[in-house]
Protein backbone atom coordinates (compact mmCIF):
# COMPACT_ATOMS: atom_id res chain seq x y z
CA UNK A 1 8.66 6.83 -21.01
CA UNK A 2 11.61 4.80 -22.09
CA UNK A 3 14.89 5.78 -21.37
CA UNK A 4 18.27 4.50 -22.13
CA UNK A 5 21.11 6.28 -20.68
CA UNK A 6 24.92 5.77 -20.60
CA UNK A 7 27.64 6.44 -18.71
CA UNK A 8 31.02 5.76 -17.78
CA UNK A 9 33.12 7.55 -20.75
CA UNK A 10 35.83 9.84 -20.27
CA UNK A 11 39.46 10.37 -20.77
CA UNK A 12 42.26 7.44 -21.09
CA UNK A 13 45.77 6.72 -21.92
CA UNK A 14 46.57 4.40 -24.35
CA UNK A 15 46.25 1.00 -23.18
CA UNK A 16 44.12 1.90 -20.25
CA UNK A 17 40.43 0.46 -19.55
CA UNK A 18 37.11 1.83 -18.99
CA UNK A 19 33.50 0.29 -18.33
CA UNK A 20 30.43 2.21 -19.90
CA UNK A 21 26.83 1.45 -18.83
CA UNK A 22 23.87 1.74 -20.34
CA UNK A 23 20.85 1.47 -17.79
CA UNK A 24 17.80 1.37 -19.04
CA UNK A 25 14.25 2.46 -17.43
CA UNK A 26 10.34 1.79 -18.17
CA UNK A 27 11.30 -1.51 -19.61
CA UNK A 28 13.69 -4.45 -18.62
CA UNK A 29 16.57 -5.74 -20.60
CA UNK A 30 14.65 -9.03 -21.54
CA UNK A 31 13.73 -10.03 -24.48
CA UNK A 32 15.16 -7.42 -26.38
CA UNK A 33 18.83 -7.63 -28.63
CA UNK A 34 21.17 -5.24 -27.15
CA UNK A 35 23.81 -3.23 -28.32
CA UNK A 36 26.93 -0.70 -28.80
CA UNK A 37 27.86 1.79 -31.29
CA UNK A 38 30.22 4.26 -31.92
CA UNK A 39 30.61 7.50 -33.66
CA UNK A 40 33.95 9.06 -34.40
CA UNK A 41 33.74 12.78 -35.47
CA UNK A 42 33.77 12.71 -39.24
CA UNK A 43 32.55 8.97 -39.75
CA UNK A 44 29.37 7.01 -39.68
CA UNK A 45 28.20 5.30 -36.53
CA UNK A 46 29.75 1.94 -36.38
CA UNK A 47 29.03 -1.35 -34.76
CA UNK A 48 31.32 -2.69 -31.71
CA UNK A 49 29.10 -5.44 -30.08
CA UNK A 50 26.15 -7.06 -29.99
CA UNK A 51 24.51 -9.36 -27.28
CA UNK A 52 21.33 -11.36 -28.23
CA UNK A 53 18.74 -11.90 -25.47
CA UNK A 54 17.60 -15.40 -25.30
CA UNK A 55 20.62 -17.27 -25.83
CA UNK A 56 22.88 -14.74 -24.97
CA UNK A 57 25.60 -14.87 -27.80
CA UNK A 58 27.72 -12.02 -27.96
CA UNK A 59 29.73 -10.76 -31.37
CA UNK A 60 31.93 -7.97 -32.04
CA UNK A 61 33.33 -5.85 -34.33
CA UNK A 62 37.27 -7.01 -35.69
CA UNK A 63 38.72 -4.49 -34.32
CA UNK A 64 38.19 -4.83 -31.19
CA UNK A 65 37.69 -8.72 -30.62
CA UNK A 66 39.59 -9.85 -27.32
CA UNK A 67 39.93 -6.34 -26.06
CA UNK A 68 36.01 -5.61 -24.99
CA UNK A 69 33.13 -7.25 -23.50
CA UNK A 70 29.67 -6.66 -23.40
CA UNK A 71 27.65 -7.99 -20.95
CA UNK A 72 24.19 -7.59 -19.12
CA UNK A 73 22.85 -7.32 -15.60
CA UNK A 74 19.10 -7.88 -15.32
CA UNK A 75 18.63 -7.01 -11.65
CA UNK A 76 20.22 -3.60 -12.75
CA UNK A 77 18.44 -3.41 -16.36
CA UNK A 78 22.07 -2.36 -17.14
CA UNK A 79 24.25 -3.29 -19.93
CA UNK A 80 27.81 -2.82 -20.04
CA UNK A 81 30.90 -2.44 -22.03
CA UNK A 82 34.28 -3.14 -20.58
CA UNK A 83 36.93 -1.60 -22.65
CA UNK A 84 40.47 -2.89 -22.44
CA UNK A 85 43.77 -1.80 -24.18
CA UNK A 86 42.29 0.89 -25.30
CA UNK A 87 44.19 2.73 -28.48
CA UNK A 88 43.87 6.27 -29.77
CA UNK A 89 41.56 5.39 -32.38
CA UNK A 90 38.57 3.58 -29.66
CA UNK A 91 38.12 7.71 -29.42
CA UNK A 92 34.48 8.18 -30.47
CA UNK A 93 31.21 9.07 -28.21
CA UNK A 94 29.61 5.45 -27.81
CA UNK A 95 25.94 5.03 -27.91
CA UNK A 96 23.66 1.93 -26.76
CA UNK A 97 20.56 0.40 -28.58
CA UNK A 98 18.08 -1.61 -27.11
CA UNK A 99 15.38 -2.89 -29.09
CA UNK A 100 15.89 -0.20 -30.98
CA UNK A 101 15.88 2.92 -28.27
CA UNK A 102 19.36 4.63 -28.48
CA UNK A 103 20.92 6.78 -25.72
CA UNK A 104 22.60 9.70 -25.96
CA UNK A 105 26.10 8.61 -25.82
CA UNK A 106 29.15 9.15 -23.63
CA UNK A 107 32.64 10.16 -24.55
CA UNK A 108 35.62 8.40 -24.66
CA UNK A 109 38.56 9.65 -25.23
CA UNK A 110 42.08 7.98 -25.67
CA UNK A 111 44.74 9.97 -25.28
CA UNK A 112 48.45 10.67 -23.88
């Protein structure tokens, strides 16, 4: 059975960092597009950044271009997220897709 779990969220002041994982089981990372969301309470899920699998371009949402990362580790099957300068409004439980199997999110909270 597939499963794609996260980790990593939690609480964090303003301008702080965190890393979330997403490490996925049954199947490996390759060939499929990977990706993280985010769901605020209140809004829609939204896009933050996407990582294709063959070439291995990366894009991300505007708003938070040059402060987070995503990247992959195949020997792990784990992707990752690493957060930086984080502001009040990054606060929203963060979900990963790949090909099209979401987790269950983790929290992450940004706050003095």
């Amino acid at each position: 059975q597939v499963q794609v779990v996260e980790s990593g969220g939690g609480l964090v002041q303003p301008g702080g960092s965190l890393r979330l994982s997403c490490k996925v089981s049954a199947f490996t990372l390759w060939p499929y597009a990977m990706s993280w969301y985010r769901q605020a309470p209140g809004k829609e899920r939204e896009f933050v950044a996407g990582l294709t699998s063959v070439v291995a371009n990366t894009n991300y949402a505007d708003f938070v271009k040059g402060r987070f990362t995503i990247s992959r580790d195949d020997a792990q099957n784990t992707l990752y997220l690493q957060m930086n300068s984080l502001k009040p409004e990054d606060t929203a439980v963060y979900y990963c897709n790949i090909g099209g199997s979401w987790g269950q999110g983790t929290q992450v909270t940004v706050s003095s």
